[in-house]
Each structure stands twice: as C-alpha cells, then as structure tokens.
Protein backbone atom coordinates (compact mmCIF):
# COMPACT_ATOMS: atom_id res chain seq x y z
CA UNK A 1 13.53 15.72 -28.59
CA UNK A 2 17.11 15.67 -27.53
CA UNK A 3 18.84 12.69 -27.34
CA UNK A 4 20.18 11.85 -23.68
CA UNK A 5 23.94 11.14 -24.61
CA UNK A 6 25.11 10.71 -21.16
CA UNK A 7 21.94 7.99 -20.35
CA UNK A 8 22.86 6.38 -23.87
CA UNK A 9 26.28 6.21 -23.05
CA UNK A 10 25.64 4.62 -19.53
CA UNK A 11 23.32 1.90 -21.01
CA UNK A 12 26.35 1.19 -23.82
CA UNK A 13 28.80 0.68 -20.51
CA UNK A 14 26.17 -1.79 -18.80
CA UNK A 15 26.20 -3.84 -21.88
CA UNK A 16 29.87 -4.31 -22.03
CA UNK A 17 29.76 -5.50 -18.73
CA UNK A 18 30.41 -2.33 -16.78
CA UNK A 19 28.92 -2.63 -13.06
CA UNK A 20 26.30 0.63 -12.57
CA UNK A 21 27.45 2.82 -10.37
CA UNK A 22 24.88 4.38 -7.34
CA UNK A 23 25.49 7.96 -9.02
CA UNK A 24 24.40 6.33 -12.64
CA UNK A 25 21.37 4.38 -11.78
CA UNK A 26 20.35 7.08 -10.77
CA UNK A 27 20.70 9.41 -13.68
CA UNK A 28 18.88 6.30 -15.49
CA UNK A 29 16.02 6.28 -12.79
CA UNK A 30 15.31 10.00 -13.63
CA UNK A 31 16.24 10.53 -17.21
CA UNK A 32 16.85 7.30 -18.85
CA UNK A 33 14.44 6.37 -21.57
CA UNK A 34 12.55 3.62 -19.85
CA UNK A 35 12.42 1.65 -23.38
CA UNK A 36 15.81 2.16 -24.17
CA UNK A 37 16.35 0.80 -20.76
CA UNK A 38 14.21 -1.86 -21.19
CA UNK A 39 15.56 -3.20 -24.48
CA UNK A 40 19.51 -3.41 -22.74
CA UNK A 41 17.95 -4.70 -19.45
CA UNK A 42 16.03 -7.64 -22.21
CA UNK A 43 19.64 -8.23 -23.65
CA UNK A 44 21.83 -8.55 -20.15
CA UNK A 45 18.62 -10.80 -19.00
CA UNK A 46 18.59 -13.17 -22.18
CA UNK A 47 22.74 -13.35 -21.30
CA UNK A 48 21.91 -14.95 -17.58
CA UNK A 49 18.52 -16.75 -17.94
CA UNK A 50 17.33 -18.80 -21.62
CA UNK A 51 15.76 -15.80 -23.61
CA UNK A 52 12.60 -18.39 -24.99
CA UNK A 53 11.43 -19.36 -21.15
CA UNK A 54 9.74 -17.95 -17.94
CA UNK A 55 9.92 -19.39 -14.82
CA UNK A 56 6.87 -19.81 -12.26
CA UNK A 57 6.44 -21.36 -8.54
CA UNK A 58 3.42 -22.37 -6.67
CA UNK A 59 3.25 -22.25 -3.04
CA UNK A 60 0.67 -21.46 -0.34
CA UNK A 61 1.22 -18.12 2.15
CA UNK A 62 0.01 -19.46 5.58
CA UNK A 63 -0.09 -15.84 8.11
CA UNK A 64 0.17 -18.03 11.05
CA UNK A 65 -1.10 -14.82 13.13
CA UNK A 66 -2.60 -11.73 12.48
CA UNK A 67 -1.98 -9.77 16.10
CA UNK A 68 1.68 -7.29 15.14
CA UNK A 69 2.76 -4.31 17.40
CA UNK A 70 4.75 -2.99 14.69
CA UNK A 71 1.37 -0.76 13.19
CA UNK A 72 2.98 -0.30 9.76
CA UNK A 73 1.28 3.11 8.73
CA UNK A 74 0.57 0.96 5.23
CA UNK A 75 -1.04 -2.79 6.65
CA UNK A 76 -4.32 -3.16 7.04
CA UNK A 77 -3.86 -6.86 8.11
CA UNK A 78 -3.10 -6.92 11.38
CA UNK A 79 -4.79 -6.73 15.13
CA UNK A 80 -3.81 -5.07 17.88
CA UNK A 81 -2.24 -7.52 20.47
CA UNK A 82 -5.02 -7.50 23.13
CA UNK A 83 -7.75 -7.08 21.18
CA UNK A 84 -9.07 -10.17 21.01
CA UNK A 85 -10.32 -9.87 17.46
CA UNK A 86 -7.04 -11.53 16.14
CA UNK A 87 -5.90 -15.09 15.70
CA UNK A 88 -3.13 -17.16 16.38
CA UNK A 89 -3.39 -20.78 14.19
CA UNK A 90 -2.51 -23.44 15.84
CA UNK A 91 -0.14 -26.44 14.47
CA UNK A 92 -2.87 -28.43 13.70
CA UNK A 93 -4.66 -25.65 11.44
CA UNK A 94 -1.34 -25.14 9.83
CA UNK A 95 -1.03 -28.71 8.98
CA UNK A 96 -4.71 -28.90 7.38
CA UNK A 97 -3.74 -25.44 4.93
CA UNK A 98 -0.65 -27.29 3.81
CA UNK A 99 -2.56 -30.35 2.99
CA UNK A 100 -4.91 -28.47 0.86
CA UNK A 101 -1.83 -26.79 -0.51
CA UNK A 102 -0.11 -29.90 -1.45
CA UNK A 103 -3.43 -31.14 -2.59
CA UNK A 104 -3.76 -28.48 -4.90
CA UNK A 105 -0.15 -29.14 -6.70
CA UNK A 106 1.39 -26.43 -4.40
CA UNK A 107 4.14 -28.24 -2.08
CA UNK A 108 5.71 -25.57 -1.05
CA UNK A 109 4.93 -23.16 2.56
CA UNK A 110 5.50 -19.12 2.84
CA UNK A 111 4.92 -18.80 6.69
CA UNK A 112 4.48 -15.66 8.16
CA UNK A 113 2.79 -13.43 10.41
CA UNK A 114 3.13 -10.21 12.88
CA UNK A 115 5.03 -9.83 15.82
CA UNK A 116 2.80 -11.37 18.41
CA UNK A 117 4.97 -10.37 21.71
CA UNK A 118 2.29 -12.93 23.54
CA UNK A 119 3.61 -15.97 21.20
CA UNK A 120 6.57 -18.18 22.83
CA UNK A 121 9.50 -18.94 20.57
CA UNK A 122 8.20 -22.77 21.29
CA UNK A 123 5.57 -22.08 18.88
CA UNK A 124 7.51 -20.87 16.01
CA UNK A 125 9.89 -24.28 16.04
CA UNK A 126 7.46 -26.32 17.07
CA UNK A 127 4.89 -25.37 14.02
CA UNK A 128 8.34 -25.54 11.36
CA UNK A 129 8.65 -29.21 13.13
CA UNK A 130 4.72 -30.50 12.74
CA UNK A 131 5.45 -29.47 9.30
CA UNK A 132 8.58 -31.10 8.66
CA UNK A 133 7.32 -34.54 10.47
CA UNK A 134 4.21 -35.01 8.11
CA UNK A 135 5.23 -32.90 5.05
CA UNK A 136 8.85 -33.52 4.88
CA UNK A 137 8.71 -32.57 0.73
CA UNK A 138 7.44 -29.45 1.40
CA UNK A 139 9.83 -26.50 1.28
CA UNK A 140 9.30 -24.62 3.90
CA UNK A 141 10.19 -20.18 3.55
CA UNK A 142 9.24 -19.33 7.29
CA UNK A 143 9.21 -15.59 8.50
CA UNK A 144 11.23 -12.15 7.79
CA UNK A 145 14.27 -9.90 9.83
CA UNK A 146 11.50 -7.82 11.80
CA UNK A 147 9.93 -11.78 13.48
CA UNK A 148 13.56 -13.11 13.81
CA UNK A 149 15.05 -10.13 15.46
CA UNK A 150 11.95 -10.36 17.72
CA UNK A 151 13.04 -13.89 18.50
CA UNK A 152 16.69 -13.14 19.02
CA UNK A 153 15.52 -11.27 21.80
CA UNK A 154 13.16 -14.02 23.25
CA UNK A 155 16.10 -15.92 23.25
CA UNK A 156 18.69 -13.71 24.63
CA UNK A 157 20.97 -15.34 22.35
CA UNK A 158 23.08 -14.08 19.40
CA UNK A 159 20.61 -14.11 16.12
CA UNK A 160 22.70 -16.41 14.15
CA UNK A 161 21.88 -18.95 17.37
CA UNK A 162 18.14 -18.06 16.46
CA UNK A 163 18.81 -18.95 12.82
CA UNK A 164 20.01 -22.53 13.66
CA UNK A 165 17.22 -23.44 16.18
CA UNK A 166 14.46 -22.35 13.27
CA UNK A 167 16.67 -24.42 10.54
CA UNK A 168 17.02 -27.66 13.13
CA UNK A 169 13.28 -27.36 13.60
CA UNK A 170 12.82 -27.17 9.84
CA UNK A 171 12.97 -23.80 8.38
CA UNK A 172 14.51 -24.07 4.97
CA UNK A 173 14.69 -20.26 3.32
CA UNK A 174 14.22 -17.08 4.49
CA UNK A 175 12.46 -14.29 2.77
CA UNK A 176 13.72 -10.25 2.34
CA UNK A 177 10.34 -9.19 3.25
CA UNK A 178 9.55 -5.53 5.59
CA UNK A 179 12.09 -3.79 3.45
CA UNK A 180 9.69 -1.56 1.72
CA UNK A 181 12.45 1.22 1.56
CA UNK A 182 15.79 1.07 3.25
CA UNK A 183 16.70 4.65 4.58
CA UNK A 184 15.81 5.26 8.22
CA UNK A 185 13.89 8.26 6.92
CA UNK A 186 11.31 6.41 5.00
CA UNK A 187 10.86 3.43 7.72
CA UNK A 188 10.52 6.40 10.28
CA UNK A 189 7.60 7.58 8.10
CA UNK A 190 6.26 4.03 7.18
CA UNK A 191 7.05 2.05 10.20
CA UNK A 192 8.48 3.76 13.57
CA UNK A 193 8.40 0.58 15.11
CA UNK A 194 10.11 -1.79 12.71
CA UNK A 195 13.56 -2.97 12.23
CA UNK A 196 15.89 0.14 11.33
CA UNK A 197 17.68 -0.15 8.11
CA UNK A 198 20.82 -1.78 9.93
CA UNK A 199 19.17 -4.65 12.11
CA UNK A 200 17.19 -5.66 8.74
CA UNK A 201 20.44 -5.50 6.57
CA UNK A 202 21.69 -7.75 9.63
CA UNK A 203 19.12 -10.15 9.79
CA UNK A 204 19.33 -10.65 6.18
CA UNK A 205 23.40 -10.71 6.39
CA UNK A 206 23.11 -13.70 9.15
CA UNK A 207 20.31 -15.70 7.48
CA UNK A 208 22.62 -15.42 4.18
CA UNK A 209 26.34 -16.16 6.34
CA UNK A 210 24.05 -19.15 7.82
CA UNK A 211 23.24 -21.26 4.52
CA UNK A 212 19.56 -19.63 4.10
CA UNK A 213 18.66 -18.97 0.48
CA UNK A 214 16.34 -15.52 0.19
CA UNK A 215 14.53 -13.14 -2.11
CA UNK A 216 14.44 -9.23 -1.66
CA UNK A 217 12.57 -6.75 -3.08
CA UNK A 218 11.44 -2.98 -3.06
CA UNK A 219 7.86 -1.28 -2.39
CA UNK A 220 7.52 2.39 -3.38
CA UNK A 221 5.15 4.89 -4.41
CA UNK A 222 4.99 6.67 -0.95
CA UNK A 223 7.11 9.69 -0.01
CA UNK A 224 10.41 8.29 -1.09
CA UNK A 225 13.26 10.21 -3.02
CA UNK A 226 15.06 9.03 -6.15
CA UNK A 227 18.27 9.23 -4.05
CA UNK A 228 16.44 6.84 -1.13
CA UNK A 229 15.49 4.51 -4.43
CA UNK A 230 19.28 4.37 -5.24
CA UNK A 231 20.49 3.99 -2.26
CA UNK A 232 17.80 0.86 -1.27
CA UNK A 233 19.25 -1.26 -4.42
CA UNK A 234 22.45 -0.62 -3.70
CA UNK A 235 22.37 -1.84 0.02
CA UNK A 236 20.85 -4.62 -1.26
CA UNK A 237 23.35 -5.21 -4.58
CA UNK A 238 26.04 -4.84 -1.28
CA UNK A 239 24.08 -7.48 0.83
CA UNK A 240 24.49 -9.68 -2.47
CA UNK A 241 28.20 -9.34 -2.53
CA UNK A 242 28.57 -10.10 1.24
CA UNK A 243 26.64 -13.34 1.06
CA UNK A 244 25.63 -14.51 -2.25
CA UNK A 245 22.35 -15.94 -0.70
CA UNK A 246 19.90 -13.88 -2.86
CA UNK A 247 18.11 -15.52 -5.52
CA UNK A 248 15.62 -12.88 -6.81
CA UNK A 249 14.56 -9.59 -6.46
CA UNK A 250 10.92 -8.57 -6.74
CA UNK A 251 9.64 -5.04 -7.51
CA UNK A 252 6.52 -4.20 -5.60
CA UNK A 253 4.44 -1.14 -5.61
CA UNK A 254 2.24 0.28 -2.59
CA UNK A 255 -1.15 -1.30 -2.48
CA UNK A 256 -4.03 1.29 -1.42
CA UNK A 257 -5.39 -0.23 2.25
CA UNK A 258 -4.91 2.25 4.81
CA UNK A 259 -5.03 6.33 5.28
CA UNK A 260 -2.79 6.21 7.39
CA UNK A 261 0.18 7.44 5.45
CA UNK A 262 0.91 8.91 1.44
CA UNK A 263 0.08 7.05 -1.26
CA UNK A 264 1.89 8.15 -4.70
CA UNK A 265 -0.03 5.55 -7.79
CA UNK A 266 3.10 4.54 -9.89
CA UNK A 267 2.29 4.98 -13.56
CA UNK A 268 2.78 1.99 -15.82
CA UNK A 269 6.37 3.40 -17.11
CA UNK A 270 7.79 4.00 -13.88
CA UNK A 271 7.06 0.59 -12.94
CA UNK A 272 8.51 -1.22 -15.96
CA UNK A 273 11.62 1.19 -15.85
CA UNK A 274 12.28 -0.15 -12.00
CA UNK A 275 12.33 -3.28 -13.58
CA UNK A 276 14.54 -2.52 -16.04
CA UNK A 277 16.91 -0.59 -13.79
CA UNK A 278 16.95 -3.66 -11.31
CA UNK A 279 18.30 -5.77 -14.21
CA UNK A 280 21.02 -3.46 -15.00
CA UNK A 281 21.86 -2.91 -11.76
CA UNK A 282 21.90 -6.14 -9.76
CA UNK A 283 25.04 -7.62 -11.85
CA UNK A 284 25.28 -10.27 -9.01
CA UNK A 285 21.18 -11.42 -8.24
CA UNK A 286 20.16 -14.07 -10.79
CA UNK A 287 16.49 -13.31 -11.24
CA UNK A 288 13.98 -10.53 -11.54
CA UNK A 289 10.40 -11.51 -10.30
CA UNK A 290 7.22 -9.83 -11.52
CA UNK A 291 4.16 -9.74 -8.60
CA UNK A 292 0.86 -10.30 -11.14
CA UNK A 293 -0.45 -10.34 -8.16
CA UNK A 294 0.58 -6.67 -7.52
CA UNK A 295 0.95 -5.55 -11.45
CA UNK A 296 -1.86 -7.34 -12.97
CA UNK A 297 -1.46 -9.47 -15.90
CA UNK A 298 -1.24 -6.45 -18.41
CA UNK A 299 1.34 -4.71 -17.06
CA UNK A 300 2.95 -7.90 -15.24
CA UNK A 301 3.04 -9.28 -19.38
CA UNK A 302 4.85 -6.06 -20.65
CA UNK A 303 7.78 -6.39 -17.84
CA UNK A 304 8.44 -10.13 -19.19
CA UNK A 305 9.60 -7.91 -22.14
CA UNK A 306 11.99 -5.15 -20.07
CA UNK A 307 14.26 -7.32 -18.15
CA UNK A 308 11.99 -9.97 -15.75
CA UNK A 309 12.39 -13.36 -16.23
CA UNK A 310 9.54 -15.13 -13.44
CA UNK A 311 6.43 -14.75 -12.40
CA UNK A 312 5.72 -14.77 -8.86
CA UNK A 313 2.68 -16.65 -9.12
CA UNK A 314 0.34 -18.54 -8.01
CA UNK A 315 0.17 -17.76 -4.38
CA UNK A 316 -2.64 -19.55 -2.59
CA UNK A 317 -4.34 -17.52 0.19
CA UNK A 318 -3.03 -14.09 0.23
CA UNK A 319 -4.26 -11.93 3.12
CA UNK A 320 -2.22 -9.19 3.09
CA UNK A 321 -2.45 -7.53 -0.24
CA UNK A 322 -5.98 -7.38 -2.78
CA UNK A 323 -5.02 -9.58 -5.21
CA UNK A 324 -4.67 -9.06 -9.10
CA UNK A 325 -2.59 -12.44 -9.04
CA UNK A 326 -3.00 -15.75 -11.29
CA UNK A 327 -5.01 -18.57 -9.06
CA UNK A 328 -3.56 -21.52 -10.68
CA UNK A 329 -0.62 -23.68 -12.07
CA UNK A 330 -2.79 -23.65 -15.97
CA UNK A 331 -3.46 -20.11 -15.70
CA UNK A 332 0.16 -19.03 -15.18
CA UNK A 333 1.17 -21.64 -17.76
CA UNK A 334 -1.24 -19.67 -20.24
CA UNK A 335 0.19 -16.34 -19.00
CA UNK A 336 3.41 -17.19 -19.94
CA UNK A 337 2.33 -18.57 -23.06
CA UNK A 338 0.17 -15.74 -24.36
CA UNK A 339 2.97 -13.57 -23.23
CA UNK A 340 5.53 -15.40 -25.53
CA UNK A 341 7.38 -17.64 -23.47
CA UNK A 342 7.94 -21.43 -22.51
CA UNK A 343 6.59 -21.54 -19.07
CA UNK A 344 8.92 -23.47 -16.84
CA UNK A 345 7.82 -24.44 -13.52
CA UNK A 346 10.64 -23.97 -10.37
CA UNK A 347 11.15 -24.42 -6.73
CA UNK A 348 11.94 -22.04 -4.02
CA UNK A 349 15.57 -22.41 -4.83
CA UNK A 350 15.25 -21.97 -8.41
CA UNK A 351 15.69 -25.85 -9.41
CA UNK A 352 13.94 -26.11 -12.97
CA UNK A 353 11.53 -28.55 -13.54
CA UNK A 354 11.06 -29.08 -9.63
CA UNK A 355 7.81 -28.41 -7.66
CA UNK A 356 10.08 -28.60 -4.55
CA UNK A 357 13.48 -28.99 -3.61
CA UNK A 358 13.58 -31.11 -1.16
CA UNK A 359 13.15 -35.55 -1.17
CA UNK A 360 14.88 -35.19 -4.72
C-alpha cells in the first residue's frame, strides 16, 4: 500500500505546532490513516492534559418539558404542543429530581427541554431560582441557542439581555447543544424549523461574550458531506477564538429513533478518526469528551487511546437518547481504570478533584 506522503507530512506539521488548516483536515478526514492520526492526536493530547489520567463528571439531565415545535426529523422525544400527551414539570418536581441527584453523589443539573411556545419566560427563571434557593452547590447548565433565541423573542429584548436575566436567576453554564451539523443545508434537511447556522453561532457567541462557560460538539452519520464536516469544526474552532468560553468538544454519532430522515451507521474507524481529527484540529478547546453513553464502553475505551481525554459520564436520567452509558460514579472509576488511566473526577468547569464548582 502506498504511503500517503502528503497526510504524513500534514500530521508532522500538527506536531510542531502548525494550526490545521480547513483544506487539510480535510484531506486527513478522507485519506489520513486514522491510526496514524490517532497516535499524533495521543501525543498533542498528553502535551495539554496529564497523559496517566481521565477525567469524569456526574450530573443529572432534568428535560423540564417534553412539548417542542421544532419536529427535528431525528427526536423521538418530544410532543406536539397541543397534544396533551406531553408534560411540563413543575418547580417543585424539579426540586425533588435534584435531590435524588445530589443524593446520589451527582450535584450538578443539565436542564433542558423543547420549545414549549405555551411556557412563559417566568417559568424558565423562576425554576433556575427554586434551584439556586435550596441547592445553592449545585451547578446549574440550563438550556441551548434554539430555547434562548426562543426567549429573546418572549422578551423583545436583545439576547445578551436574555442571558443576564437567566444568570441573575441562577443559570451558571450554557451548553453547545442542537448543532448536529452547522451548514444551512444539513439543518434544512434535519431541522427546518431550528436555529439557522448563524443565530446558533450567535447564541453561542453571546452566552461566551457574557461570562458563560460551554461545551460543543458534532452529530453525524446522516446525509452530510466531508466538506459540511470541515466546515462545522471550523465554525466552531472560530467561535473558540472569538470567545474562549469553550471547554470541551464532544463527538456524537446519530442514534437510530425515528424514520423520519437518513440514517448512515458510522463504523468504529470513522468514529475514532473524528476524534482524532478534533484533537488536531481544535488547537484552542482544552478537552475532547467521549459519550459511552453514545459509543459504548468498547469503542468509548479505544478513543481514550486516539486523542480523548474525559468521559462524559454518568448522566442520570437520559430521555432523549437509548443509552449505552456508565450508571455510576464506581463504574466510570472502573472504566477508566480497566482502560489504563487514573480516573479523576471534575466539575462542569473542569475544576479537578471538584464534584461542583460552586460553595468552594
């Protein structure tokens, strides 16, 4: 077999500290050796994280409704506003899950849910303040750009006016999630409704230019191109340099629940050269997060070894995806163990040794 000079000779830039360019992650994406790529994305992630250790979070995912009139052609979760066959939890039942989270060693709240058009911006602030009053330890990560941009227009007020009402009321970070793919082709196909490529880039811009902390991510394995691959990392490498707010990135893969749009199943290789390639090419995000819950241990083991350095896991009540993901704070300790590592346990914001960031 031919040797792929002009990959090789890419990788050998990255190493000496050569940003990626668009145009050469993507001759990597569809030529590189995905082992040669994982053994240079190993090195650059033993040069920004300690090579013996993995981190891990716990945290509970409260979907504080399940009624959306976005209809991604991919969710299976939500209702259709009207229906009546949805619910919307009140503050009380989102106080009781966060006790049992905290209960179970988990002190830390993911809270999200579809865009409910029937749903007052009272509720949002008021259920981020119930939780702040009795759980002020608890991190709070509260929503995503498609709910805030629906609550810049409740308001009527600029979004970075919505981002300070949700942080007063007790909001702490703010996760990258509904980017699945960032070209307007692909969220046409995926998600007419939702946020176009700008107004999520936006959202995430102000939350970032506003002092809230975030992850990002990718989900493919639909009917995206290589280019549209390319071209999602590096809006979000450009996001990084604008704000310097992202703390991870997470590679996700499409989860069979609906047949409503194309499913493509991502062989093992693919996915562990994404991982890779999001090492080499995200010079300026600190971590790479691997889903078990998405991967399964197996797979989620072997991309410990090509360039992730966490495990996003264990999530406590997760209805959106079937999950594949480790239940508790032992069992991801073992994980990382058996896979070769120190497990080190982490907060939202990364702090070491912390099982939240905040009353510290």
């Amino acid at each position: 077999m031919a040797v792929d000079t002009k990959s090789q000779a890419i990788l050998d830039s990255v190493l000496a500290g050569t940003r990626l360019t668009a145009a050469d992650a993507l001759q990597l994406w569809r030529h590189g050796n995905f082992r040669d790529m994982g053994n240079v994305a190993e090195e650059i992630r033993n040069r920004l994280n300690p090579a013996d250790e993995v981190t891990y979070t716990a945290f509970r995912v409260v979907n504080y409704t399940n009624y959306c009139n976005i209809e991604c052609s991919f969710c299976s979760f939500m209702d259709e506003v009207g229906s009546g066959k949805g619910y919307n939890l009140s503050a009380d039942e989102i106080l009781r899950k966060v006790d049992e989270a905290v209960a179970l060693d988990a002190p830390q709240l993911f809270l999200q849910g579809g865009v409910n058009p029937d749903l007052p911006l009272s509720y949002y602030t008021d259920a981020l303040s119930a939780v702040k009053e009795k759980f002020p330890d608890v991190h709070i990560r509260a929503f995503s750009p498609v709910e805030v941009l629906f609550m810049e227009k409740l308001l009527g007020r600029p979004l970075a006016e919505v981002f300070a009402l949700l942080k007063s009321a007790g909001m702490h970070s703010f996760p990258g999630a509904g980017a699945e793919v960032l070209t307007d082709r692909m969220r046409d196909i995926l998600s007419p409704k939702k946020a176009s490529t700008h107004e999520w880039l936006r959202a995430m811009e102000t939350a970032g230019k506003n002092g809230l902390k975030s992850s990002t991510n990718i989900v493919w394995g639909s009917e995206e191109t290589d280019e549209e691959i390319i071209a999602h990392l590096d809006a979000l490498r450009t996001l990084q340099d604008n704000t310097g707010s992202v703390l991870s990135f997470v590679p996700w893969t499409f989860q069979a629940q609906t047949k409503k749009f194309r499913l493509r199943k991502v062989p093992p290789h693919e996915y562990l050269k994404m991982v890779s390639l999001s090492r080499l090419f995200f010079d300026n995000i600190p971590h790479i997060e691997v889903s078990i819950m998405v991967a399964g241990k197996q797979l989620g083991e072997l991309a410990l070894h090509f360039g992730a350095d966490d495990i996003n896991s264990p999530v406590i009540e997760e209805n959106v995806l079937r999950s594949f993901g480790l239940k508790s704070v032992e069992e991801s300790r073992r994980f990382i163990e058996e896979a070769g590592f120190k497990p080190v346990r982490r907060s939202f914001s990364y702090l070491r040794g912390q099982k939240s960031d905040l009353g510290k």
